[in-house]
C-alpha atoms as a PDB file:
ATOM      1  CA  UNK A   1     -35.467   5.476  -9.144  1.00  0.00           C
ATOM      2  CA  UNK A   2     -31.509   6.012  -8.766  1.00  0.00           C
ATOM      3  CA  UNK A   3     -30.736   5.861  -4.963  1.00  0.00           C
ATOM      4  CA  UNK A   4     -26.777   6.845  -5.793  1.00  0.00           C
ATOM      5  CA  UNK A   5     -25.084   3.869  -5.385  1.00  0.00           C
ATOM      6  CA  UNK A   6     -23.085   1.395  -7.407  1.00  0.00           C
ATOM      7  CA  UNK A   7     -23.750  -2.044  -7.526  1.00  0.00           C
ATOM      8  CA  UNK A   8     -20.232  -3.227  -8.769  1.00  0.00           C
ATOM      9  CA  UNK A   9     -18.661  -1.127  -5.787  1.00  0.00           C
ATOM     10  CA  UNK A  10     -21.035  -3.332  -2.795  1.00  0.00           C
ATOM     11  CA  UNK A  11     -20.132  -6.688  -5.151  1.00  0.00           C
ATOM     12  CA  UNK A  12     -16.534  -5.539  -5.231  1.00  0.00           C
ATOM     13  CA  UNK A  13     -16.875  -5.304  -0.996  1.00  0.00           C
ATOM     14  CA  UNK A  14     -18.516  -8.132  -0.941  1.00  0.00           C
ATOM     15  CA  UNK A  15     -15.975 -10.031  -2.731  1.00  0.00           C
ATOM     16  CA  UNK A  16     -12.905  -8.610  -0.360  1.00  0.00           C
ATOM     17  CA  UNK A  17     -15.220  -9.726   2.663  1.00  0.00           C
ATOM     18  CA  UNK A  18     -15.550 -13.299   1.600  1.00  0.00           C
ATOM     19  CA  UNK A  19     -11.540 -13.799   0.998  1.00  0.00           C
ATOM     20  CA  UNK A  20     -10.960 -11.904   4.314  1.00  0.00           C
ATOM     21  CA  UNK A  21     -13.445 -14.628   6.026  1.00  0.00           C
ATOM     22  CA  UNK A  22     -11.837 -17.094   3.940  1.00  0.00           C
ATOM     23  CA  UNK A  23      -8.350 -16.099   4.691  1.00  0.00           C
ATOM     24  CA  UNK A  24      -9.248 -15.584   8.652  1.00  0.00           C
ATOM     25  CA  UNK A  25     -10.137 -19.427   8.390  1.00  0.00           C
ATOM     26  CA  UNK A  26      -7.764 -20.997   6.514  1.00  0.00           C
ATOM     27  CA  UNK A  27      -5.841 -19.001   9.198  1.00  0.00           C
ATOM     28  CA  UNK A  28      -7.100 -20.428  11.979  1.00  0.00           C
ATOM     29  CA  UNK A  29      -7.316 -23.735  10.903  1.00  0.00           C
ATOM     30  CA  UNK A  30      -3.683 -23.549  10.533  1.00  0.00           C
ATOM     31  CA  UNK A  31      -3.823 -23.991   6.899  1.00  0.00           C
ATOM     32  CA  UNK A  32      -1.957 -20.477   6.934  1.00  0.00           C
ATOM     33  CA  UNK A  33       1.194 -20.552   8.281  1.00  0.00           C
ATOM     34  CA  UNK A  34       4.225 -17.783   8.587  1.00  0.00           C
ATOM     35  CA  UNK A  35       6.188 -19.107   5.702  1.00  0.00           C
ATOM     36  CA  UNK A  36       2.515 -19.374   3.398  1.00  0.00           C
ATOM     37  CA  UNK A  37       1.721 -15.916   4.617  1.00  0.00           C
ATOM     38  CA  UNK A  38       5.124 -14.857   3.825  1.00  0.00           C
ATOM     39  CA  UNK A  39       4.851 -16.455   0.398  1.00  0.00           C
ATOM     40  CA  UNK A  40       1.345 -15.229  -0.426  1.00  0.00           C
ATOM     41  CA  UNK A  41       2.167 -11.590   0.741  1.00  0.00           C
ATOM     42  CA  UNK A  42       5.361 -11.885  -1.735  1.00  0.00           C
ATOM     43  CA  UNK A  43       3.120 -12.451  -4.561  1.00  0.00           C
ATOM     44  CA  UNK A  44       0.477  -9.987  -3.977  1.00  0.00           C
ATOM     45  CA  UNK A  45       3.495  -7.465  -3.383  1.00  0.00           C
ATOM     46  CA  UNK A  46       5.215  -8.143  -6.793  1.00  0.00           C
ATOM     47  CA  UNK A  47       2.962  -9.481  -8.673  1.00  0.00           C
ATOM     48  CA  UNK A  48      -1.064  -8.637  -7.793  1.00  0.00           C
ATOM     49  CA  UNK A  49      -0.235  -4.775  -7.141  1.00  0.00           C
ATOM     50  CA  UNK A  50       2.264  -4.144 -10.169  1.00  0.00           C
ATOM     51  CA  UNK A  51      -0.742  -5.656 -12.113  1.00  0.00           C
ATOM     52  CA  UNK A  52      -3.503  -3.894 -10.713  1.00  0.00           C
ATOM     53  CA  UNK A  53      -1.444  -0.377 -11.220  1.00  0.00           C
ATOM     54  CA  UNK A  54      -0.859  -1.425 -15.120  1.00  0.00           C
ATOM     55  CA  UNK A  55      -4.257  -2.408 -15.455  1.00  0.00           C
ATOM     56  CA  UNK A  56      -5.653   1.069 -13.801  1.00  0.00           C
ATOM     57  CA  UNK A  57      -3.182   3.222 -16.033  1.00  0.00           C
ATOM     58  CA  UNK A  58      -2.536   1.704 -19.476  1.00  0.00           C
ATOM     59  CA  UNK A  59      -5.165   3.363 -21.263  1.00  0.00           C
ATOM     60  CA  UNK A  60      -4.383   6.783 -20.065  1.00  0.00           C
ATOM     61  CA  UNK A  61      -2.447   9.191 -21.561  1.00  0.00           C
ATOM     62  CA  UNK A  62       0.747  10.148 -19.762  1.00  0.00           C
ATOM     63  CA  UNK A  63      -0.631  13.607 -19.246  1.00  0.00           C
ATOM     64  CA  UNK A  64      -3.650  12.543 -17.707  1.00  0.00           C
ATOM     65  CA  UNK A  65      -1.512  10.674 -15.223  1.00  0.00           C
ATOM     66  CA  UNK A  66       0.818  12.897 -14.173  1.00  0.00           C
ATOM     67  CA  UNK A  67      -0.081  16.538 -12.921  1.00  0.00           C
ATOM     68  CA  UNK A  68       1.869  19.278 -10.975  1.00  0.00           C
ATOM     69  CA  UNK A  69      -0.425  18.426  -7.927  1.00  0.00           C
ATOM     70  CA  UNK A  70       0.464  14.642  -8.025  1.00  0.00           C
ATOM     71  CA  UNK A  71       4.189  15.776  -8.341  1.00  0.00           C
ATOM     72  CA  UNK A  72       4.339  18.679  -5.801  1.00  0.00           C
ATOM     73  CA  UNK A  73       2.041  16.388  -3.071  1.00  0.00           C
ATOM     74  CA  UNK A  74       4.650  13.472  -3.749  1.00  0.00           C
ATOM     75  CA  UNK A  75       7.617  15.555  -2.897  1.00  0.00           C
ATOM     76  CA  UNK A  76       5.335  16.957   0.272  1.00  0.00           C
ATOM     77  CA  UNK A  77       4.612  13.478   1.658  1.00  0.00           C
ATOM     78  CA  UNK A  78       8.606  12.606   0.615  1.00  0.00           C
ATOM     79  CA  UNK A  79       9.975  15.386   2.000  1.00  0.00           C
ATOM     80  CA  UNK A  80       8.116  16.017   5.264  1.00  0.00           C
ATOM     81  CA  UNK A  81       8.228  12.289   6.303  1.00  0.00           C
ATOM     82  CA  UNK A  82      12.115  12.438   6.155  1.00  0.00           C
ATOM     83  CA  UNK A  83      12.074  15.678   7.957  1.00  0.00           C
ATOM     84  CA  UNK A  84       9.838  13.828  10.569  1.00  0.00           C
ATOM     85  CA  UNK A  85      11.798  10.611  10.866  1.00  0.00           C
ATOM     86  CA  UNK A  86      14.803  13.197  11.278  1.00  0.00           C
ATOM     87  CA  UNK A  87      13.495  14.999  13.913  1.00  0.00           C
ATOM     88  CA  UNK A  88      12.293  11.937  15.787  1.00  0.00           C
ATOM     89  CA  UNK A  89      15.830  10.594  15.609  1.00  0.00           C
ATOM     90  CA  UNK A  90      17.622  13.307  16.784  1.00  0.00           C
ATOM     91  CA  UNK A  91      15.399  13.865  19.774  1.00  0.00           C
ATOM     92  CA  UNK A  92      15.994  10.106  20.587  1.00  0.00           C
ATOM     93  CA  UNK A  93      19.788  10.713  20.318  1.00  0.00           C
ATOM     94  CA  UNK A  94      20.384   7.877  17.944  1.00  0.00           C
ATOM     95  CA  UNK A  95      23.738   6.218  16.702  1.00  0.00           C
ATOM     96  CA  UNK A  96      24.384   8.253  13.408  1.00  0.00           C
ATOM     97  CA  UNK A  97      24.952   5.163  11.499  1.00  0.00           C
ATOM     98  CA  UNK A  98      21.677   3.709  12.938  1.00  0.00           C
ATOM     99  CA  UNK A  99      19.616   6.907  12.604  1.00  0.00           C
ATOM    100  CA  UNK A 100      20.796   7.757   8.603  1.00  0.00           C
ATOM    101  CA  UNK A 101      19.055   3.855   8.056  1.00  0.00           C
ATOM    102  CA  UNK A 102      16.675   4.864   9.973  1.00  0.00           C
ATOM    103  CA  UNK A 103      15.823   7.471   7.999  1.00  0.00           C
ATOM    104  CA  UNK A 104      16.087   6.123   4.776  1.00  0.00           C
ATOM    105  CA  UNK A 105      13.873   3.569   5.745  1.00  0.00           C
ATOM    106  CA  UNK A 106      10.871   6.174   7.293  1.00  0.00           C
END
């Protein structure tokens, strides 16, 4: 009898609960400081994600990856966040040379 669920997908949560428990201890323990933190966020950032993307593409063809609706809801999201930051900037009446970072960084 198939009851719709995935085992891999619970042992996959599973897995993320145990190094969240683990990581909440070793946190407050003080094992975990700001400048561990800082270094184990650095290599999840540029080296755990960049792998995880290669790993979930590199068998795909290009074609399969890339669609108009991937491209068209990229420059959506792109376009009305920077129209949002925008507007929340110029209600706020920032400095321009704050507000343009500002910006850029929304």
């Amino acid at each position: 009898m198939d009851i719709g669920f995935d085992t891999g997908v619970l042992l996959r949560l599973g897995a993320l609960l145990v190094l969240l428990l683990v990581g909440t201890g070793l946190r407050v323990t003080g094992v975990l400081n700001a400048s561990r933190t800082d270094a184990l966020n650095a290599v999840a950032y540029y080296v755990a994600l960049p792998a995880l993307i290669f790993i979930s593409v590199y068998d795909q063809a290009i074609g399969e990856l890339l669609s108009a609706t991937l491209v068209g809801g990229l420059l959506l999201v792109l376009f009305t966040t920077a129209g949002l930051a925008w507007v929340v900037h110029q209600i706020q009446g920032s400095e321009s040379d704050r507000q343009s970072v500002a910006i850029v960084q929304s």
